[in-house]
C-alpha atoms as a PDB file:
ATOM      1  CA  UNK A   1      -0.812  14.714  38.753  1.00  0.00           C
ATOM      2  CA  UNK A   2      -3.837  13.038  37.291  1.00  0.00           C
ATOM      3  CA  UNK A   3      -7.079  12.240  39.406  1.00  0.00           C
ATOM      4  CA  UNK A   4      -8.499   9.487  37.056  1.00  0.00           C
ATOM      5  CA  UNK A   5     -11.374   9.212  39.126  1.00  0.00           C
ATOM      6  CA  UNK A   6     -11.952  12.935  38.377  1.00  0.00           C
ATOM      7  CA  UNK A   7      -9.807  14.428  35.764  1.00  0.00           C
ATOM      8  CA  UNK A   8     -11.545  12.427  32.384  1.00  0.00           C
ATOM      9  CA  UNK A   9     -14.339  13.758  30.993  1.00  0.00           C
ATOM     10  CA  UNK A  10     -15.777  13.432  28.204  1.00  0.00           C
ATOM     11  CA  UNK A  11     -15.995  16.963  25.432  1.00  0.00           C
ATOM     12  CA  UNK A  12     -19.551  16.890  25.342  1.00  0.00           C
ATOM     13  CA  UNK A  13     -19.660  17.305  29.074  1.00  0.00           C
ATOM     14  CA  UNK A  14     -16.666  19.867  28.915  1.00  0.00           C
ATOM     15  CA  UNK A  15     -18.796  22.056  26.568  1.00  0.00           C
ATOM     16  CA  UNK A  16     -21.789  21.654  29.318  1.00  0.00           C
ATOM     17  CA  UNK A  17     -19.749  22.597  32.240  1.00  0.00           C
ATOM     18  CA  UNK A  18     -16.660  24.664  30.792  1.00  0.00           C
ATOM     19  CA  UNK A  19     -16.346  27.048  33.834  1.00  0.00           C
ATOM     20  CA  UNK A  20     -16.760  24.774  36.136  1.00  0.00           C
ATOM     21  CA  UNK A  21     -14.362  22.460  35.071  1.00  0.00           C
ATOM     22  CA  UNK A  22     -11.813  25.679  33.981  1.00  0.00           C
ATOM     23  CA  UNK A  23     -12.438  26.538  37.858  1.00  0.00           C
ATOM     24  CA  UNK A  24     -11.716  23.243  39.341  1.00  0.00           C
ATOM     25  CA  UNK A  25      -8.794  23.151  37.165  1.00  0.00           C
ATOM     26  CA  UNK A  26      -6.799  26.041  38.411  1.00  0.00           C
ATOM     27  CA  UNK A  27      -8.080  25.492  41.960  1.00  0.00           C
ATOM     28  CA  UNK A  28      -6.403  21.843  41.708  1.00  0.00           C
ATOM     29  CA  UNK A  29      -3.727  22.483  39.006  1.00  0.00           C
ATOM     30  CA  UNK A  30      -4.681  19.268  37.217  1.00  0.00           C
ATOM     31  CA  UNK A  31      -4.894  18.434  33.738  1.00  0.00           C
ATOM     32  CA  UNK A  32      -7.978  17.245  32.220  1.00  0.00           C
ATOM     33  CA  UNK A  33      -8.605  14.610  29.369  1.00  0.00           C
ATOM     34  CA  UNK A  34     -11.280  15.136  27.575  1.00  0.00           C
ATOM     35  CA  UNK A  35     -12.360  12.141  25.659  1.00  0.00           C
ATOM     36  CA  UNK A  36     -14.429  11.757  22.061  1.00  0.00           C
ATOM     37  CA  UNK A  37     -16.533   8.742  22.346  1.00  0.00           C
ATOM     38  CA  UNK A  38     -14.493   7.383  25.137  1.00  0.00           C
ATOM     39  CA  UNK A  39     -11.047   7.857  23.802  1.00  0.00           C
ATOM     40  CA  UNK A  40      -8.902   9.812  25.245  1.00  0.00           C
ATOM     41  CA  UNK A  41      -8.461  13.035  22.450  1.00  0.00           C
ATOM     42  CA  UNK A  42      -7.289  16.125  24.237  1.00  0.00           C
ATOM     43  CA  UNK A  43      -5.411  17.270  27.232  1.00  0.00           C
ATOM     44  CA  UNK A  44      -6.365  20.403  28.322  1.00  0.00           C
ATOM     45  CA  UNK A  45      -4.126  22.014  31.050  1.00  0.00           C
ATOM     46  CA  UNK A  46      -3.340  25.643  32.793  1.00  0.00           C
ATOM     47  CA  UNK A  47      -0.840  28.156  31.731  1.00  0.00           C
ATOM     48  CA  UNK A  48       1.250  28.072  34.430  1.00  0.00           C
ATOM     49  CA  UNK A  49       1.205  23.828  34.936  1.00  0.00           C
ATOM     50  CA  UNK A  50       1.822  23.977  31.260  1.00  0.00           C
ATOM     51  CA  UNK A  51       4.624  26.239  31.415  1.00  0.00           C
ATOM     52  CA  UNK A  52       6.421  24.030  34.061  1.00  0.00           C
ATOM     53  CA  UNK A  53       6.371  21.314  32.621  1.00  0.00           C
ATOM     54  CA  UNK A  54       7.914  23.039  29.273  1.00  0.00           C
ATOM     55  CA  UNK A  55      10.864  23.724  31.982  1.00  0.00           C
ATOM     56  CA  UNK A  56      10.930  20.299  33.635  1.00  0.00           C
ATOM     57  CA  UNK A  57      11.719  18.798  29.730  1.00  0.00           C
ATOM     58  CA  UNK A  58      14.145  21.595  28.893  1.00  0.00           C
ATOM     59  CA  UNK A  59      15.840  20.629  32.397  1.00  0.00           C
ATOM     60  CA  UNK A  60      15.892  17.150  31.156  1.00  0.00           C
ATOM     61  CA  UNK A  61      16.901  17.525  27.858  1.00  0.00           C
ATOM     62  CA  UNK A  62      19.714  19.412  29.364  1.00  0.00           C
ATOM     63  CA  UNK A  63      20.630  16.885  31.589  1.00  0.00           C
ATOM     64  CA  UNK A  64      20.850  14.580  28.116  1.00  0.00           C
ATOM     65  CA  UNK A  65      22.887  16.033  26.531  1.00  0.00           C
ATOM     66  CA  UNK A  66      25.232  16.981  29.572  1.00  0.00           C
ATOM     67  CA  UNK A  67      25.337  13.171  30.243  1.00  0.00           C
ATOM     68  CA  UNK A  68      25.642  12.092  25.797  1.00  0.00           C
ATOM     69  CA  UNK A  69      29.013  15.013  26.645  1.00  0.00           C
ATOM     70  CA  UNK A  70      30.237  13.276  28.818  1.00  0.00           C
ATOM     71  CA  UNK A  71      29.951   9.568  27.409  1.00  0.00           C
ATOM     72  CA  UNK A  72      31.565  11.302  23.826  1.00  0.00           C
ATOM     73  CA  UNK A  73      34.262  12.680  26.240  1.00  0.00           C
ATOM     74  CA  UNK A  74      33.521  16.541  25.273  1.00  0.00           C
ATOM     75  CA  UNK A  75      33.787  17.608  28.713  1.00  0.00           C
ATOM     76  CA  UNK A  76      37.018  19.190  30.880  1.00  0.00           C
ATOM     77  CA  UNK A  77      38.011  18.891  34.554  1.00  0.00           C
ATOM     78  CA  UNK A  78      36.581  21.367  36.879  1.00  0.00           C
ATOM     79  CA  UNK A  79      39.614  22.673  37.981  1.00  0.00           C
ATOM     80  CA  UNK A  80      40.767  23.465  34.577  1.00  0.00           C
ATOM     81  CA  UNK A  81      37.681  25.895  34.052  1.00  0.00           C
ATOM     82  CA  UNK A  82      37.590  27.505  36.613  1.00  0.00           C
ATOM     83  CA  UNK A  83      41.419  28.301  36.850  1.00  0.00           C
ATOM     84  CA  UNK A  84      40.973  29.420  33.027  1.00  0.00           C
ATOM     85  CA  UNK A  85      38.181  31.787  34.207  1.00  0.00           C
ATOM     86  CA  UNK A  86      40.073  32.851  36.896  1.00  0.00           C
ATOM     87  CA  UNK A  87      43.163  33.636  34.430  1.00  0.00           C
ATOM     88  CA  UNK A  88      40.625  35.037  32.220  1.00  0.00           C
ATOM     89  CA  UNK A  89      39.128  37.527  34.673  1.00  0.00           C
ATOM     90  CA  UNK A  90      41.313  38.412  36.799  1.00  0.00           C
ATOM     91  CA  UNK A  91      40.430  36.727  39.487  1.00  0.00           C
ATOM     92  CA  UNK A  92      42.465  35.587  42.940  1.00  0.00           C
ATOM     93  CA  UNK A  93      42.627  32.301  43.722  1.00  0.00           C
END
């Protein structure tokens, strides 16, 4: 989440205070938005924040296509899947 009180700074003062700010961010886990003369240019985020939110949009675009499936009517009934896998694998109901 974004502290806009906080969390925009300008580059200049990102250059001046680069640990700092690299400290505060993995301490709070918020992005920062570094601006160039008082637009926001760059986000600059952790690893780890950055890597979950690569999984939260592979989740979603999961979930979009799952739903564009279903709406195209490429899907099949539960039961029919599993009692195919069951078939399939030997396995008692």
């Amino acid at each position: 989440m974004l502290d806009i009180a906080n969390d925009i700074r300008s580059l200049s003062d990102f250059k001046r205070n680069t640990s700092e700010l690299l400290e505060r961010l993995k301490k709070t886990g918020h992005p920062l938005v570094l601006t160039i003369n008082g637009k926001a240019e760059v986000v600059v985020q952790g690893a780890e924040a950055y890597q979950e939110l690569l999984d939260r949009v592979e989740t979603i675009e999961g979930i979009q296509r799952g739903l564009a499936d279903v709406k195209a009517g490429r899907t099949k009934p539960a039961r029919e899947v599993l009692n195919r896998l069951r078939r399939k694998h030997g396995i008692p109901r």
